[in-house]
Protein backbone atom coordinates (compact mmCIF):
# COMPACT_ATOMS: atom_id res chain seq x y z
CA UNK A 1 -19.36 17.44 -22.02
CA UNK A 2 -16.21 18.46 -20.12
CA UNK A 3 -15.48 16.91 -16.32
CA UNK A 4 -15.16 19.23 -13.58
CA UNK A 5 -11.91 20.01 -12.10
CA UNK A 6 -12.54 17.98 -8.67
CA UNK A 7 -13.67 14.79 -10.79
CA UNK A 8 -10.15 14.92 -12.82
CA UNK A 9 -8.46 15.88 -9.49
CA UNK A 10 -10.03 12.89 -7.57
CA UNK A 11 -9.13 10.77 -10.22
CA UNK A 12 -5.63 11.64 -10.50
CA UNK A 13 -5.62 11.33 -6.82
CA UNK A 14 -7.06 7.74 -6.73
CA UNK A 15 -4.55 6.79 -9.31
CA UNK A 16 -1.49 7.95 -7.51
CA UNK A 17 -2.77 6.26 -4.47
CA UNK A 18 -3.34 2.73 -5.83
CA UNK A 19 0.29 3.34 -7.80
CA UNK A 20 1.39 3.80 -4.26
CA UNK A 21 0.41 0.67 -2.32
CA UNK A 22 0.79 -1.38 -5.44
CA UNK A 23 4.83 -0.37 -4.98
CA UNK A 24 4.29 -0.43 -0.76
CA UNK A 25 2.92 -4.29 -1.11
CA UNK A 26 5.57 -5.43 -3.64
CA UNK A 27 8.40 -4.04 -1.99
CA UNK A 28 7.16 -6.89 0.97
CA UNK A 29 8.84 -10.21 1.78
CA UNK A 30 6.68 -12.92 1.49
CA UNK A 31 5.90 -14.89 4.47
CA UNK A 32 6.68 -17.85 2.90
CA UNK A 33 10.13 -18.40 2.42
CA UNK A 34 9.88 -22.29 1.63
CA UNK A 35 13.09 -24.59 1.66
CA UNK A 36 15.45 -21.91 0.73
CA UNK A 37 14.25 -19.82 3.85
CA UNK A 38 14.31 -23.08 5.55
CA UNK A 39 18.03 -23.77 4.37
CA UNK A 40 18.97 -19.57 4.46
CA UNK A 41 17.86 -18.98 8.19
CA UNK A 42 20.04 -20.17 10.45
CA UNK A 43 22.80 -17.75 8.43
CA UNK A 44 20.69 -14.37 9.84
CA UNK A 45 22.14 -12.65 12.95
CA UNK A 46 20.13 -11.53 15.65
CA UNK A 47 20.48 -8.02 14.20
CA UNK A 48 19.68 -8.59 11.14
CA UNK A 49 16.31 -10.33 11.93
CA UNK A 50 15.34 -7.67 14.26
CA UNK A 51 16.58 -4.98 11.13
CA UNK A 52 14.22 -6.79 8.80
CA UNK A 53 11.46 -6.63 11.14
CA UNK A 54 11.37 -3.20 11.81
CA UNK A 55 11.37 -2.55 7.82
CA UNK A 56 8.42 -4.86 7.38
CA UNK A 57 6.58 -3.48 10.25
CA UNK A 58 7.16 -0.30 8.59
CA UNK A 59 6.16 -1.35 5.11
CA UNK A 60 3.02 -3.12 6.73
CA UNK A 61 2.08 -0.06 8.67
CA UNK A 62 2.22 2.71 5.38
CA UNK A 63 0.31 -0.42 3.33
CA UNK A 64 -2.32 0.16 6.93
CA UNK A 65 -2.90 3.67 6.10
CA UNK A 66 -2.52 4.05 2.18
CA UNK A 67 -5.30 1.68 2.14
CA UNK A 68 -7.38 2.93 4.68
CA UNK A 69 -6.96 6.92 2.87
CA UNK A 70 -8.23 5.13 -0.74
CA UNK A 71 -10.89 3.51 0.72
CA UNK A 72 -12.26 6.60 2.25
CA UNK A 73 -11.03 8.66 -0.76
CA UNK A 74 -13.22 5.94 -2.73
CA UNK A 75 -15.88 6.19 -1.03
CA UNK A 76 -15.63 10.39 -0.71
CA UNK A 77 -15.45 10.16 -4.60
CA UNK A 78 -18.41 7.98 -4.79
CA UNK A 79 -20.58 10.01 -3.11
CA UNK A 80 -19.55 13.29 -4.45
CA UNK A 81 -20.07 12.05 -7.72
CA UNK A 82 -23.46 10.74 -7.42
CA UNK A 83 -25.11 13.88 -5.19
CA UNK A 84 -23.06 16.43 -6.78
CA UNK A 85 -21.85 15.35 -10.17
């Protein structure tokens, strides 16, 4: 029995998505730095805190919506695949 072409699409879909905020979450500092961040921080300039910020707001905003998009796309898929599949 062959798939249909919107299963294999979804699919392909779903997997580019989670490859996608698999890379968006790594690429993220941890919050906890530990003694080295402890030792490290006073060395940062006031630029270069407010540089990093702006990149992890960034990151943390994309990781917002990627997830939110596979979570409806998951659920989408779901459903079309039990009513109409």
């Amino acid at each position: 029995m062959q798939m249909p072409f919107y299963q294999i699409l979804l699919g392909a879909v779903l997997i580019i998505t989670s490859i996608i905020i698999v890379v968006i979450v790594l690429l993220q500092q941890s919050r906890q730095a530990g003694l080295s961040g402890a030792v490290a921080g006073g060395a940062e300039t006031f630029f270069g805190k407010n540089k990093g910020r702006t990149i992890e707001a960034k990151l943390a905003r994309i990781t917002k919506f990627v997830a939110i998009f596979f979570f409806i796309l998951t659920i989408g898929a779901a459903l079309i695949f039990n009513y109409i599949g």
